[in-house]
N, C-alpha and C. Protein backbone atom coordinates (compact mmCIF):
# COMPACT_ATOMS: atom_id res chain seq x y z
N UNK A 1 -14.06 -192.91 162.91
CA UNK A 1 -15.18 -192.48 162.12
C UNK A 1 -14.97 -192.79 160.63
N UNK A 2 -13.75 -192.58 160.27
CA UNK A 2 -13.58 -193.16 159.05
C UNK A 2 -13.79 -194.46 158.52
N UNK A 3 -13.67 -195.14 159.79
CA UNK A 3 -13.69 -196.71 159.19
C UNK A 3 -15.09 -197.06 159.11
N UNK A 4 -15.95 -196.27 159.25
CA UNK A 4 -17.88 -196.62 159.52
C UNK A 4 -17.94 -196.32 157.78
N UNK A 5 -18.59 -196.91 157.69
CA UNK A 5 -18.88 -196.95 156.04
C UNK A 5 -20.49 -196.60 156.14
N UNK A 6 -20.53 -195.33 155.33
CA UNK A 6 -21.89 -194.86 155.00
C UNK A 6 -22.88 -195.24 154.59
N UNK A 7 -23.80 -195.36 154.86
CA UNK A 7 -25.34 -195.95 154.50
C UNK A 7 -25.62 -195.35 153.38
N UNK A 8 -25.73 -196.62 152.34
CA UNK A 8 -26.50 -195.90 151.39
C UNK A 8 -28.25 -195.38 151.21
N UNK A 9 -28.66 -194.70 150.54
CA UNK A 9 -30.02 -193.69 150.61
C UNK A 9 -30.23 -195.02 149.53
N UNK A 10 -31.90 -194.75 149.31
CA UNK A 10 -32.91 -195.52 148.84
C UNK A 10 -32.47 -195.09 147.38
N UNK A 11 -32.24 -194.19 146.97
CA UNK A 11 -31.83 -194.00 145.33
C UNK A 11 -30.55 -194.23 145.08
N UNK A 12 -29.74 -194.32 146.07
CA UNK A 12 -28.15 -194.99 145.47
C UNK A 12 -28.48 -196.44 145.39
N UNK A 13 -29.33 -196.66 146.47
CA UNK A 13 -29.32 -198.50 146.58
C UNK A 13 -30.12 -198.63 145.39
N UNK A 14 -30.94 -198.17 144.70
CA UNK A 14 -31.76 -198.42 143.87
C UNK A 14 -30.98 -198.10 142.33
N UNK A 15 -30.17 -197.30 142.30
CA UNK A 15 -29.13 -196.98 141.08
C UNK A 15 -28.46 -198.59 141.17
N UNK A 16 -27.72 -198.84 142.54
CA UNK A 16 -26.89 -199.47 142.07
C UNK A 16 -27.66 -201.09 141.75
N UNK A 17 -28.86 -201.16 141.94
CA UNK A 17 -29.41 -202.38 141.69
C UNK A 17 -29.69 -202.01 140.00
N UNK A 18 -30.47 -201.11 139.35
CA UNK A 18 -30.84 -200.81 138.20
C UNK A 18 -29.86 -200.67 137.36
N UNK A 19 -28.32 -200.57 137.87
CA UNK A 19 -27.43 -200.30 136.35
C UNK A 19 -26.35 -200.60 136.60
N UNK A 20 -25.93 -201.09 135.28
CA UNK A 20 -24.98 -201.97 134.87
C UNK A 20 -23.32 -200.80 135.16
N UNK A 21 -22.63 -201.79 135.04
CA UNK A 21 -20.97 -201.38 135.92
C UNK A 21 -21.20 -200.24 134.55
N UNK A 22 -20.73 -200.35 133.44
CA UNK A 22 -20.48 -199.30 132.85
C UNK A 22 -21.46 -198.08 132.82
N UNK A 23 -22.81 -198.62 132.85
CA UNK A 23 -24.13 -197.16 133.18
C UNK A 23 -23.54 -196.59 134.26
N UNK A 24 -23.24 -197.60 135.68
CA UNK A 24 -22.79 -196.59 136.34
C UNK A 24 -21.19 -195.91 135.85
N UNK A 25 -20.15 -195.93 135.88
CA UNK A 25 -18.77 -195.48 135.20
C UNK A 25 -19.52 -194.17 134.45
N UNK A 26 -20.50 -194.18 133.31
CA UNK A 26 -21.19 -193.45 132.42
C UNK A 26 -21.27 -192.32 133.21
N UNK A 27 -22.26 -192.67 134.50
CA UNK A 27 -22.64 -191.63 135.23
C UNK A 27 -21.61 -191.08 135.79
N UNK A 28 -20.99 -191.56 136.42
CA UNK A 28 -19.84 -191.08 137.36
C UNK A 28 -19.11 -190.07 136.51
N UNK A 29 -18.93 -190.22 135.02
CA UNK A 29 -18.16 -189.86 134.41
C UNK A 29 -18.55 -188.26 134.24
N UNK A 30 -20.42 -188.68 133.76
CA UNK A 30 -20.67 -187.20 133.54
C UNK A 30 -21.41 -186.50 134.86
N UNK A 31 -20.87 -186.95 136.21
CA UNK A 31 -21.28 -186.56 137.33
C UNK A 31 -20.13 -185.23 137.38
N UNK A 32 -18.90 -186.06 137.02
CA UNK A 32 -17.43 -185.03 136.94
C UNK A 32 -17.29 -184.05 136.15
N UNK A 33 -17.66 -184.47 134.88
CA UNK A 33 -17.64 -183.68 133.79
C UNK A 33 -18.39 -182.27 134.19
N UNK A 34 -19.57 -182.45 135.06
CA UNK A 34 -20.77 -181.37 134.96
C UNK A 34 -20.37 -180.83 136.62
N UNK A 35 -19.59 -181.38 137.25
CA UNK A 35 -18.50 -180.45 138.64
C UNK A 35 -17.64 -180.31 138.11
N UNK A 36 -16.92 -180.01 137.29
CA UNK A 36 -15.80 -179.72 136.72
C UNK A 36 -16.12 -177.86 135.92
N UNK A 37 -17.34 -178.41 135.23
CA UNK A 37 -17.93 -177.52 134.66
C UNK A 37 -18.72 -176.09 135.36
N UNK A 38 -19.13 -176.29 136.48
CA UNK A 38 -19.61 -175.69 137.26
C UNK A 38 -18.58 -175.18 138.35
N UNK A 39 -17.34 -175.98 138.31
CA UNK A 39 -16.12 -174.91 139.21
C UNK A 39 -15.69 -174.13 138.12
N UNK A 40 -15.66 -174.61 137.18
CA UNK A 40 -14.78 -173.18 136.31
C UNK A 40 -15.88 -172.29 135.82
N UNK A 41 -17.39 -172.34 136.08
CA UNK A 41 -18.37 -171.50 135.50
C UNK A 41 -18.17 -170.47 136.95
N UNK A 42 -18.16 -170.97 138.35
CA UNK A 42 -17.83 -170.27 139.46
C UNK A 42 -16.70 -169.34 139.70
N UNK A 43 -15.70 -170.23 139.09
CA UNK A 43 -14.06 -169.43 138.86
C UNK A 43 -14.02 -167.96 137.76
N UNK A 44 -14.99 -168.30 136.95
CA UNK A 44 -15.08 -166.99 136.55
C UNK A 44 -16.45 -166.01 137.00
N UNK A 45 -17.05 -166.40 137.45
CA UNK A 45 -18.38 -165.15 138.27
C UNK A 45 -17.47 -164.70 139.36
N UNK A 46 -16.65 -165.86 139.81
CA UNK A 46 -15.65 -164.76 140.88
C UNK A 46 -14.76 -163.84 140.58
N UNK A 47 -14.20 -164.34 139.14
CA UNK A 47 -12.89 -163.42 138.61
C UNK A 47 -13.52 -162.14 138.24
N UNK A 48 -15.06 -162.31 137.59
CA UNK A 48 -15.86 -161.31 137.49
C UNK A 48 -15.82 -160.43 138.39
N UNK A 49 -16.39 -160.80 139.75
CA UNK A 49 -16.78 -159.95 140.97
C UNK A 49 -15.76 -159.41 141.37
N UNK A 50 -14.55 -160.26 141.10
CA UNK A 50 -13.34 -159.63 141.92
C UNK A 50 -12.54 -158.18 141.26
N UNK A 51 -13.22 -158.39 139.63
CA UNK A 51 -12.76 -157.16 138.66
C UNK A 51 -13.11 -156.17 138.94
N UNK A 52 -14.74 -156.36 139.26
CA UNK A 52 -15.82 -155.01 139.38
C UNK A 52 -15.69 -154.63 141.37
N UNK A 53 -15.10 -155.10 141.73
CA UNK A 53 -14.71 -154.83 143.70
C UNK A 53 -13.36 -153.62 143.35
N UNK A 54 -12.85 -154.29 142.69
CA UNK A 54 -10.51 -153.65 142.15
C UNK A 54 -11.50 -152.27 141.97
N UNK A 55 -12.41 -152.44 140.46
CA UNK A 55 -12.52 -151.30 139.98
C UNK A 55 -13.74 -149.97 140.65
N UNK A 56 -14.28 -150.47 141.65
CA UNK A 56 -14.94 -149.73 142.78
C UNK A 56 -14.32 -149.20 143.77
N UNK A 57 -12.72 -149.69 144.02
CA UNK A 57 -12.10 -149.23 145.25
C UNK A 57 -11.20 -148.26 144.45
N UNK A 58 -10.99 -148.63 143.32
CA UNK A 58 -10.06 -147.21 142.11
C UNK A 58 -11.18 -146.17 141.82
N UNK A 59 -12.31 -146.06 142.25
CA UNK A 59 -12.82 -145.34 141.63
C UNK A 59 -13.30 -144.41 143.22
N UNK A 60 -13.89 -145.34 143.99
CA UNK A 60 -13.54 -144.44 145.39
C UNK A 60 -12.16 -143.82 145.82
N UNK A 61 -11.03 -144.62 145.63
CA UNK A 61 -9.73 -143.24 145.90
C UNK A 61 -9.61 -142.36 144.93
N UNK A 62 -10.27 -142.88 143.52
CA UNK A 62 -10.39 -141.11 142.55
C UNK A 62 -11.31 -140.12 143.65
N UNK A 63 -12.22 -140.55 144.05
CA UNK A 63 -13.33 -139.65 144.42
C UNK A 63 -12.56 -139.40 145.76
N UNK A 64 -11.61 -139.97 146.45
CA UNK A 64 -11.01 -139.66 147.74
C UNK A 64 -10.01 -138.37 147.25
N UNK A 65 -9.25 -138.62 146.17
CA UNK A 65 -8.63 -137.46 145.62
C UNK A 65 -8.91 -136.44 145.55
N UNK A 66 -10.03 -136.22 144.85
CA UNK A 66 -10.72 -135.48 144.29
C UNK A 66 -11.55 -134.18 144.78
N UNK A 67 -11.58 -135.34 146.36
CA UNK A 67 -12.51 -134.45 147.33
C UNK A 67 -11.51 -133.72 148.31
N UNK A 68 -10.29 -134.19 148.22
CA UNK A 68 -9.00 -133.72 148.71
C UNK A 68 -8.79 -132.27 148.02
N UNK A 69 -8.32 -132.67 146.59
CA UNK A 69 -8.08 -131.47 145.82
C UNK A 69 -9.13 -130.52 146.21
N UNK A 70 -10.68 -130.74 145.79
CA UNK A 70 -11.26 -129.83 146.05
C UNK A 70 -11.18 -129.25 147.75
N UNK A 71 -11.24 -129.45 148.58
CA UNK A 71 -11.08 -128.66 150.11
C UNK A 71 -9.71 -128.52 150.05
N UNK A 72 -8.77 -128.44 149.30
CA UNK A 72 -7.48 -127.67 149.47
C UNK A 72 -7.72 -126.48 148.64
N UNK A 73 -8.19 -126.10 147.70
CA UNK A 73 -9.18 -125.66 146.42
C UNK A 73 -9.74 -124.54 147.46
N UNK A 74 -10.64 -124.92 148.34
CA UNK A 74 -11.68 -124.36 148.83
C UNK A 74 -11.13 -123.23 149.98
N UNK A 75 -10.30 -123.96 150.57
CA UNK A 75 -9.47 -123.58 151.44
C UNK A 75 -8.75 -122.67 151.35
N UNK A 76 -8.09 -122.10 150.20
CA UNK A 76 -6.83 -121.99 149.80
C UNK A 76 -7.62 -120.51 149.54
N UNK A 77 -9.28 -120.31 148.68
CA UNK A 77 -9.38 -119.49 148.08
C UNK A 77 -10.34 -118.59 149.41
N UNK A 78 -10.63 -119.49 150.07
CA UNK A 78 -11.96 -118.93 151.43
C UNK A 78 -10.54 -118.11 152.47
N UNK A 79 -9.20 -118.40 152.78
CA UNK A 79 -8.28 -118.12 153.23
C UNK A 79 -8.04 -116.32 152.93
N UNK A 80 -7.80 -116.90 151.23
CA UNK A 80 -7.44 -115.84 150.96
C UNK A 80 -8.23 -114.49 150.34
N UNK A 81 -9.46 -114.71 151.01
CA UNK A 81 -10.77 -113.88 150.93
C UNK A 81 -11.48 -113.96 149.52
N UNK A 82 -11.41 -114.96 149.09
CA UNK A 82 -11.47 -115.06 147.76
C UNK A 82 -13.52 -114.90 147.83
N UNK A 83 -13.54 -114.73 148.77
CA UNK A 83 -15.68 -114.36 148.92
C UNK A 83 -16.01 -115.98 148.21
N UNK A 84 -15.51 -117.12 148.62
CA UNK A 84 -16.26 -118.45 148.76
C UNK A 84 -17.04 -118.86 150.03
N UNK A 85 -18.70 -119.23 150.01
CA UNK A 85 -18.75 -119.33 150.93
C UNK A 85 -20.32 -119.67 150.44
């Protein structure tokens, strides 16, 4: 399958008739430039997402704590007739 060489589409065949070796190089160049640009614009919306995920799962085991403390809290005082209820 590798060795089948891909058909070109009506706008590559038509690029490569309309422009010169360096127009194309030109393009190619800022084909890279602008994927280059768009993985590291991605690399950080992920580093983003991945900050605000860390800081949602620290903030659910506060609230896992929390809800701990309180029913040991609750417990402790309903036990000892403390009239919670």
């Amino acid at each position: 399958m590798m060795s089948q060489m891909l058909q070109p589409t009506s706008y590559t065949a038509s690029l490569a008739k309309s422009l010169t070796i360096d127009e194309m190089r030109a393009l190619h160049r800022q084909a890279l430039t602008e994927a280059e640009a768009k993985k590291t614009e991605l690399k950080l919306v992920l580093a983003s997402r991945y900050r605000e995920l860390v800081g949602s799962s620290d903030e659910v085991l506060d609230m896992q704590r929390d809800a701990k403390k309180t029913r040991r809290t609750y417990l402790k005082y309903s036990w000892a007739g403390g009239g919670i209820d």
